[in-house]
N, C-alpha and C. Protein backbone atom coordinates (compact mmCIF):
# COMPACT_ATOMS: atom_id res chain seq x y z
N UNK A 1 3.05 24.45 97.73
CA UNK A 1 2.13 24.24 98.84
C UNK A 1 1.71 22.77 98.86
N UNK A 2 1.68 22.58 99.99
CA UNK A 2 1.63 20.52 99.84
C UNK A 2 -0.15 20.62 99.95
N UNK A 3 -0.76 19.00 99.27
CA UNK A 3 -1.73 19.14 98.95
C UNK A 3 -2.69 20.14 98.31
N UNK A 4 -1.86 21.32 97.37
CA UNK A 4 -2.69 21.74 95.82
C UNK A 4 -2.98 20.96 94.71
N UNK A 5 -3.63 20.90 94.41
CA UNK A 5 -3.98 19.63 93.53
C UNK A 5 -3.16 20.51 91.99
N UNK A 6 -2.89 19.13 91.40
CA UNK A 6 -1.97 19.71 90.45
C UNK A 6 -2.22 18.76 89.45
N UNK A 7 -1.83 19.30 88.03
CA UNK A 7 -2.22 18.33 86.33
C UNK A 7 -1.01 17.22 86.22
N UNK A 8 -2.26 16.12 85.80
CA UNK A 8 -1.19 14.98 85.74
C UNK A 8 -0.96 14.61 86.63
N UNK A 9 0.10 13.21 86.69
CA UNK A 9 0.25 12.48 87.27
C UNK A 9 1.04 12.92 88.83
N UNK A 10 0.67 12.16 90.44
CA UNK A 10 1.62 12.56 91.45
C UNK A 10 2.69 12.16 91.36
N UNK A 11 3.38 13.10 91.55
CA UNK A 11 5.12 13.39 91.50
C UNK A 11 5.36 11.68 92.38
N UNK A 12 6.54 11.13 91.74
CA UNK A 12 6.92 10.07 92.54
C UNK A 12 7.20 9.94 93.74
N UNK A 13 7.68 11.22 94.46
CA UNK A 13 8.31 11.41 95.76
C UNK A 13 7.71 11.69 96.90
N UNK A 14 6.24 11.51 96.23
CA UNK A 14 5.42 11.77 97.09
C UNK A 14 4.97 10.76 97.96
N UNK A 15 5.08 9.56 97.23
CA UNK A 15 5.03 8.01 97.54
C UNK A 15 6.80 7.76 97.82
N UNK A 16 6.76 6.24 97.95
CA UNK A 16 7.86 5.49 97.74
C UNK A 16 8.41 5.43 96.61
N UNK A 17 9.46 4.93 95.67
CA UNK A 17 9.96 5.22 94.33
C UNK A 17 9.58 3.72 93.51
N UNK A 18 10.06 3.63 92.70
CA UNK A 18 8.99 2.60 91.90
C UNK A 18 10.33 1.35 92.40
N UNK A 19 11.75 1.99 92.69
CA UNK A 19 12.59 0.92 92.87
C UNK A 19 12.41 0.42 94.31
N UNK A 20 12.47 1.38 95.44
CA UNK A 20 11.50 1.04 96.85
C UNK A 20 10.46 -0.04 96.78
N UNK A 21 9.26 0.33 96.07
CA UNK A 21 8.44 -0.81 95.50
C UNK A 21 8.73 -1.95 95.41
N UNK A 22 9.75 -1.70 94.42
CA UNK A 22 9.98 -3.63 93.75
C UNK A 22 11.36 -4.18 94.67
N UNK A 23 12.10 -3.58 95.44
CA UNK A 23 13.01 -3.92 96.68
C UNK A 23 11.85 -4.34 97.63
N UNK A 24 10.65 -3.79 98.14
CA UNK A 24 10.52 -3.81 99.24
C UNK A 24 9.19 -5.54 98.87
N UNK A 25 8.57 -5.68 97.54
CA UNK A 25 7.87 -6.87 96.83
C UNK A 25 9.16 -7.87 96.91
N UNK A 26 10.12 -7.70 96.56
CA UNK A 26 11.51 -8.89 96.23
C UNK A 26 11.85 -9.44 97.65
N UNK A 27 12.23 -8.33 98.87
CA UNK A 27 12.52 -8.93 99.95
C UNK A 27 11.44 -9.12 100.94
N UNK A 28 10.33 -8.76 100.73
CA UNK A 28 9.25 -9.59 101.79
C UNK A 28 8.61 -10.59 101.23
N UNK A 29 8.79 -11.50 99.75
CA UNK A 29 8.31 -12.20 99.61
C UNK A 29 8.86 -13.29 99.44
N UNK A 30 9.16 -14.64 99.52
CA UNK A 30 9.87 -15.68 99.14
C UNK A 30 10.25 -15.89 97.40
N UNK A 31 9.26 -15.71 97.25
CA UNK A 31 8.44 -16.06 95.69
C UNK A 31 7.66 -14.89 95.03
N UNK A 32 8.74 -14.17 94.23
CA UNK A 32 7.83 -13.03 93.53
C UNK A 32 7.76 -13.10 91.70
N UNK A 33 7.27 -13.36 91.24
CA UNK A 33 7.04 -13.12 89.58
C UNK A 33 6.45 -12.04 89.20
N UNK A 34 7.56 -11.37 88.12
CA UNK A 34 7.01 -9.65 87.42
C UNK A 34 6.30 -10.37 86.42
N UNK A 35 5.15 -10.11 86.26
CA UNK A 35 4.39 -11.02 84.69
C UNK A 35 3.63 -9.92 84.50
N UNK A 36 3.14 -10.43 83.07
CA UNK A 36 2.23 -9.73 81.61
C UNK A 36 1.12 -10.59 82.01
N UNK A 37 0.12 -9.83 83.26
CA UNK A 37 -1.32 -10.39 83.43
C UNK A 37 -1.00 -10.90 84.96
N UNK A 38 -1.99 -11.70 85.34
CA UNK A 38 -2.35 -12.40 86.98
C UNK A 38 -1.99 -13.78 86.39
N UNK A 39 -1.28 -14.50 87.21
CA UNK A 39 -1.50 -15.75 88.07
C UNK A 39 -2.57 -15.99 87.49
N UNK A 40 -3.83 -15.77 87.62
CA UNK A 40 -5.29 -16.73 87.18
C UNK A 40 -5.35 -16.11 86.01
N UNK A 41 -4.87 -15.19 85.20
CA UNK A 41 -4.76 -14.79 83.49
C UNK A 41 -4.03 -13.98 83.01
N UNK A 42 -2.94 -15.20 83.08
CA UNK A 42 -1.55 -14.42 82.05
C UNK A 42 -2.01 -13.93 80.90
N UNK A 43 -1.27 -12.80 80.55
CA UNK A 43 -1.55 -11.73 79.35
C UNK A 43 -0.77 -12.23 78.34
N UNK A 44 0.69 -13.11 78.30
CA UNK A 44 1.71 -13.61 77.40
C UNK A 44 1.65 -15.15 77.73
N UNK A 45 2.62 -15.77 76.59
CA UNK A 45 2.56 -17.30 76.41
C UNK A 45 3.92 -17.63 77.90
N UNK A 46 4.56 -16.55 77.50
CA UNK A 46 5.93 -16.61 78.86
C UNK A 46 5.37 -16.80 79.94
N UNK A 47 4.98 -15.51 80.39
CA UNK A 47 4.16 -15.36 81.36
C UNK A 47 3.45 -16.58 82.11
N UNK A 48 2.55 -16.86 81.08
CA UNK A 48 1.71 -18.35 81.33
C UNK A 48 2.80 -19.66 81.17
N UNK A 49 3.91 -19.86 80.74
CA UNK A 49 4.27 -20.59 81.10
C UNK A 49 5.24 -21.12 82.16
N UNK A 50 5.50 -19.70 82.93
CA UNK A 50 6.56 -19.69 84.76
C UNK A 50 5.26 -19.80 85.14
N UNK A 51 4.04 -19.45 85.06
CA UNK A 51 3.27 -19.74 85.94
C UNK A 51 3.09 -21.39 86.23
N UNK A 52 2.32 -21.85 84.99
CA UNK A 52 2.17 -23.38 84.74
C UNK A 52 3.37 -23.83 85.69
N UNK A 53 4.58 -23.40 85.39
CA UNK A 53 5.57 -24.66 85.79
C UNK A 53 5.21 -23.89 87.86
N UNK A 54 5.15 -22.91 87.84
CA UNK A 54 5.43 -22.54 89.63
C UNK A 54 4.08 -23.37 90.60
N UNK A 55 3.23 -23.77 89.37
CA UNK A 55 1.79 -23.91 89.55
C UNK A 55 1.93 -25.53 89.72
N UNK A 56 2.98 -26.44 89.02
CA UNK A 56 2.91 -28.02 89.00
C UNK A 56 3.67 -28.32 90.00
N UNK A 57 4.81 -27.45 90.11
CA UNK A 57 5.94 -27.38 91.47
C UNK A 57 5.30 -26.97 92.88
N UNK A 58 4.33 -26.29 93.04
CA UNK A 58 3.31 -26.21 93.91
C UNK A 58 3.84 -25.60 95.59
N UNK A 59 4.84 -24.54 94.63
CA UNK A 59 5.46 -23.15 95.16
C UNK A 59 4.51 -22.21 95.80
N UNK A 60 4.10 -21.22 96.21
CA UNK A 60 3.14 -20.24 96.79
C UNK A 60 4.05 -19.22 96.31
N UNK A 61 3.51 -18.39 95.58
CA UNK A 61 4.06 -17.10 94.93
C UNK A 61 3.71 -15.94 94.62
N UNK A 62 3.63 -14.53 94.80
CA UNK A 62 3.22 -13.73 94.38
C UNK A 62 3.43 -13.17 93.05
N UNK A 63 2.70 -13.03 92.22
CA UNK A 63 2.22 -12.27 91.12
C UNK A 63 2.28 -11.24 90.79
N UNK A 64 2.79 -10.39 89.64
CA UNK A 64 2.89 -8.69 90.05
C UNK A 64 2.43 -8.44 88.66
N UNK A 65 1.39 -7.52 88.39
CA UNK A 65 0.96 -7.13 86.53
C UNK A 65 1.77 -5.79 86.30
N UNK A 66 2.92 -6.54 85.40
CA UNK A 66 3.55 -5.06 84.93
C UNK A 66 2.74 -4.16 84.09
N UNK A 67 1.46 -5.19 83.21
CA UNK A 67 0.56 -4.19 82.38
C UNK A 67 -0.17 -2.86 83.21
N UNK A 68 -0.42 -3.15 84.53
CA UNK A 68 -0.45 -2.41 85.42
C UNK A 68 -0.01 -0.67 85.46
N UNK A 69 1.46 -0.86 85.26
CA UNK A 69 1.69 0.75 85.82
C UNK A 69 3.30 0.41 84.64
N UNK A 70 3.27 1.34 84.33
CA UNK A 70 4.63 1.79 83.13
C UNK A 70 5.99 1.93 83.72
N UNK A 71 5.71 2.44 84.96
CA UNK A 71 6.47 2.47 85.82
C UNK A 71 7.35 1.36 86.45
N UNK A 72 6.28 0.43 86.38
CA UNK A 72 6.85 -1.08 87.22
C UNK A 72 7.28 -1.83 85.92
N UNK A 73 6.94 -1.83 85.23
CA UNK A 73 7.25 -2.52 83.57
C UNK A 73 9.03 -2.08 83.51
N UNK A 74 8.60 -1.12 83.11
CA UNK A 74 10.24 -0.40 83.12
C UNK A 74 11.07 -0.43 84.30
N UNK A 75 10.62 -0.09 85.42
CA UNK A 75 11.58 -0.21 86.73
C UNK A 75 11.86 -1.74 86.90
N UNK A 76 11.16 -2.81 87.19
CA UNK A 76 11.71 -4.04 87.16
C UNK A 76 12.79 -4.46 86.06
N UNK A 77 12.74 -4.35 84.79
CA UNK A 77 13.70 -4.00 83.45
C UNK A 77 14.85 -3.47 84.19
N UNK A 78 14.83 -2.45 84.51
CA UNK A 78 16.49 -1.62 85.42
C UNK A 78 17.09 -2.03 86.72
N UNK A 79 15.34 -2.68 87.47
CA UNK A 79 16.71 -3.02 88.56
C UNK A 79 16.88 -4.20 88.51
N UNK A 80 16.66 -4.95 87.59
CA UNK A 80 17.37 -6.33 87.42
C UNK A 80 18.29 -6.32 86.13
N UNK A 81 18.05 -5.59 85.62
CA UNK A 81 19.02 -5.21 84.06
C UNK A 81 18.97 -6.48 83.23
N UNK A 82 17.41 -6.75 82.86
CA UNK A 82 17.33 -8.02 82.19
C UNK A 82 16.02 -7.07 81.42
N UNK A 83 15.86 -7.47 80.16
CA UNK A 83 15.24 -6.67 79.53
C UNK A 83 14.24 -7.23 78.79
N UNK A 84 13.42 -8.44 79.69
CA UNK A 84 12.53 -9.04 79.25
C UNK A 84 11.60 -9.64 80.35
N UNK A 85 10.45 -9.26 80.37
CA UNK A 85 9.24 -10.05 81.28
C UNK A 85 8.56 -11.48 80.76
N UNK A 86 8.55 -12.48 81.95
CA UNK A 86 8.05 -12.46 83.14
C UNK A 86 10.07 -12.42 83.80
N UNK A 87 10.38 -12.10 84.96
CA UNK A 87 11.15 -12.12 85.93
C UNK A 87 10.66 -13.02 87.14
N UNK A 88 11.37 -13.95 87.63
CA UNK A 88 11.58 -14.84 88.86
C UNK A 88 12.31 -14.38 89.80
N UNK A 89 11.52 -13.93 90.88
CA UNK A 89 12.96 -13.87 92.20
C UNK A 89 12.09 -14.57 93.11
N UNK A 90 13.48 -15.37 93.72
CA UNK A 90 13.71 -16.25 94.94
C UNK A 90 14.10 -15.70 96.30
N UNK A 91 13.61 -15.71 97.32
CA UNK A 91 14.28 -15.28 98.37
C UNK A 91 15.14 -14.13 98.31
N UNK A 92 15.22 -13.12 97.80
CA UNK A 92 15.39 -11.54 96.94
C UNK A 92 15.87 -11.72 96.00
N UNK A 93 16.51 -13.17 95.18
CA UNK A 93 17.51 -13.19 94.54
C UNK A 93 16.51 -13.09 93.14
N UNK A 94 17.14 -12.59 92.16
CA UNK A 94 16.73 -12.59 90.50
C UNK A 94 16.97 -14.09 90.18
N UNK A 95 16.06 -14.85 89.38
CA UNK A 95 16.64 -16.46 89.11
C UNK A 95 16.72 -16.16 87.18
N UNK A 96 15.66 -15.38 86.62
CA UNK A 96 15.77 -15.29 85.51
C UNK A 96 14.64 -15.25 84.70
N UNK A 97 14.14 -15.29 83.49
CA UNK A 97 12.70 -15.14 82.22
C UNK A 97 12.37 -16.19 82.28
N UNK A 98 11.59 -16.86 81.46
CA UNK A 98 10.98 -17.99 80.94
C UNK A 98 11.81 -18.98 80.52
N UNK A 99 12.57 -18.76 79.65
CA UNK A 99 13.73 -19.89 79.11
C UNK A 99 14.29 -20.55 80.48
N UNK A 100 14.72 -19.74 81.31
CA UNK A 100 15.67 -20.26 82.84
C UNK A 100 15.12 -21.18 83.39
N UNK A 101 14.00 -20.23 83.47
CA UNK A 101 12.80 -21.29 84.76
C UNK A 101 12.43 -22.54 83.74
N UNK A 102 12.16 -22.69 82.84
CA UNK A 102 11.77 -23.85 82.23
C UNK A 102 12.69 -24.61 82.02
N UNK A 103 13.92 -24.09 81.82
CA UNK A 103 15.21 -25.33 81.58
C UNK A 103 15.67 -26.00 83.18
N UNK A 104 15.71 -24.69 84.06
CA UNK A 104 15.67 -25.05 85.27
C UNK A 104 14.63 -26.39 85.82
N UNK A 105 13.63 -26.07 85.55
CA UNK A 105 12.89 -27.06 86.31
C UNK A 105 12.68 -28.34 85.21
N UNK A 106 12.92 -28.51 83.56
CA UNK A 106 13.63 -29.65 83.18
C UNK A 106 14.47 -30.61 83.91
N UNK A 107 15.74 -29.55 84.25
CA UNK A 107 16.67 -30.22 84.80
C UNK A 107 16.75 -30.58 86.49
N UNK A 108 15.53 -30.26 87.05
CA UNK A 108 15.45 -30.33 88.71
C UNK A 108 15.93 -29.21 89.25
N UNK A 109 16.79 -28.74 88.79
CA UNK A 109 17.73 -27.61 89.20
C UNK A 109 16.70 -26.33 90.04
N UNK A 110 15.64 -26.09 89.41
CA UNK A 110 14.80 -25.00 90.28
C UNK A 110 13.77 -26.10 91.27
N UNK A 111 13.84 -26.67 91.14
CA UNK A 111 12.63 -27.68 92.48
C UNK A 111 14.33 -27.34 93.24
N UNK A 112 15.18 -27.75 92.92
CA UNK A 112 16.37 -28.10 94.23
C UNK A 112 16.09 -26.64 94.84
N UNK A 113 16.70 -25.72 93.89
CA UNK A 113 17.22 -24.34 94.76
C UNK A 113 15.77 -23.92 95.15
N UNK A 114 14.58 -24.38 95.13
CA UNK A 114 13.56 -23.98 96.31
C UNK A 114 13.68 -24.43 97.74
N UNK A 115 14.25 -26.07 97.45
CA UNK A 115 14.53 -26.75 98.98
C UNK A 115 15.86 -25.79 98.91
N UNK A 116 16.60 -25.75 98.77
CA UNK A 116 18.15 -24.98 98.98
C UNK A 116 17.49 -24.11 99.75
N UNK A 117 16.84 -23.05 99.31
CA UNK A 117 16.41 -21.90 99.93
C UNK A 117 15.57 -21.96 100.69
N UNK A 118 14.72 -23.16 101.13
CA UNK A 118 13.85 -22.86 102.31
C UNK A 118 12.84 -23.07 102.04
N UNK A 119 12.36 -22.96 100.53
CA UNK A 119 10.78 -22.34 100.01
C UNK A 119 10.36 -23.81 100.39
N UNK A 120 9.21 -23.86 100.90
CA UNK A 120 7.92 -24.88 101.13
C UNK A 120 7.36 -24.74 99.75
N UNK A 121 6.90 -26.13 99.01
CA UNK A 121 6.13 -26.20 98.52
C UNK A 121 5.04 -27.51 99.05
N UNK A 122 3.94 -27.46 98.12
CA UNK A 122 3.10 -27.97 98.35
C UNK A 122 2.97 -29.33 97.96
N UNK A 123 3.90 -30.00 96.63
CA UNK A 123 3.56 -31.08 96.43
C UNK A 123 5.11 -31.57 95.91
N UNK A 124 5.44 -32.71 95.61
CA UNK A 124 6.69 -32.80 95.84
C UNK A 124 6.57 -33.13 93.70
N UNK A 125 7.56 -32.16 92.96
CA UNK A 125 7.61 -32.33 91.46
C UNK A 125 8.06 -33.63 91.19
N UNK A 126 7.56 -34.26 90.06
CA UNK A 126 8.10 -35.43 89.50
C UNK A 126 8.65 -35.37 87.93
């Protein structure tokens, strides 16, 4: 019977699926990061440090707390098949963890593929 209230948690299908979710966060946003905590208080040193660098590059990005829901922790893990948080996607694309983005933007290489892709930022990296 729909709407009996029932033990435990609502069945997934009742909503969207946790991969719906993170498809539908990846392609409406330019700039999405899966992180351990917020944008204004990363929970990990990783975490806090794609922020720092998305934060000096002066990108506009959304934030997502996998500490949040178990669901999104683990579902981001599968549908990118990378098995470590924080996660970077660009314009839907996966770019990569902490090591990427930081060697990336060492080397210019992630300031470029933001102009490549379109992304506006706010201040030009030096």
């Amino acid at each position: 019977m729909i709407g009996t209230p029932e033990a435990g948690p609502a069945p997934r299908d009742k909503t969207m699926s946790i991969e719906q979710f993170i498809e539908g966060e990846v392609k409406s946003n330019d700039v999405v990061l899966f992180m351990k905590g917020t944008p204004q208080f990363p929970q990990c040193g990783f975490s806090g440090q794609v922020v720092q660098i998305l934060d000096h590059v002066g990108v506009p990005y959304k934030g997502l707390n996998v500490l949040d829901s178990t669901d999104l922790r683990n579902g981001i893990k599968e549908y990118s098949n990378w098995p470590t948080i924080p996660q970077l996607y660009v314009k839907g694309e996966f770019v990569g963890g902490c090591d990427i983005v930081r060697e990336m933007f060492q080397s210019g290489e992630l300031q470029k593929m933001f102009a490549d892709k379109g992304v506006t930022v706010r201040q030009a990296a030096g």
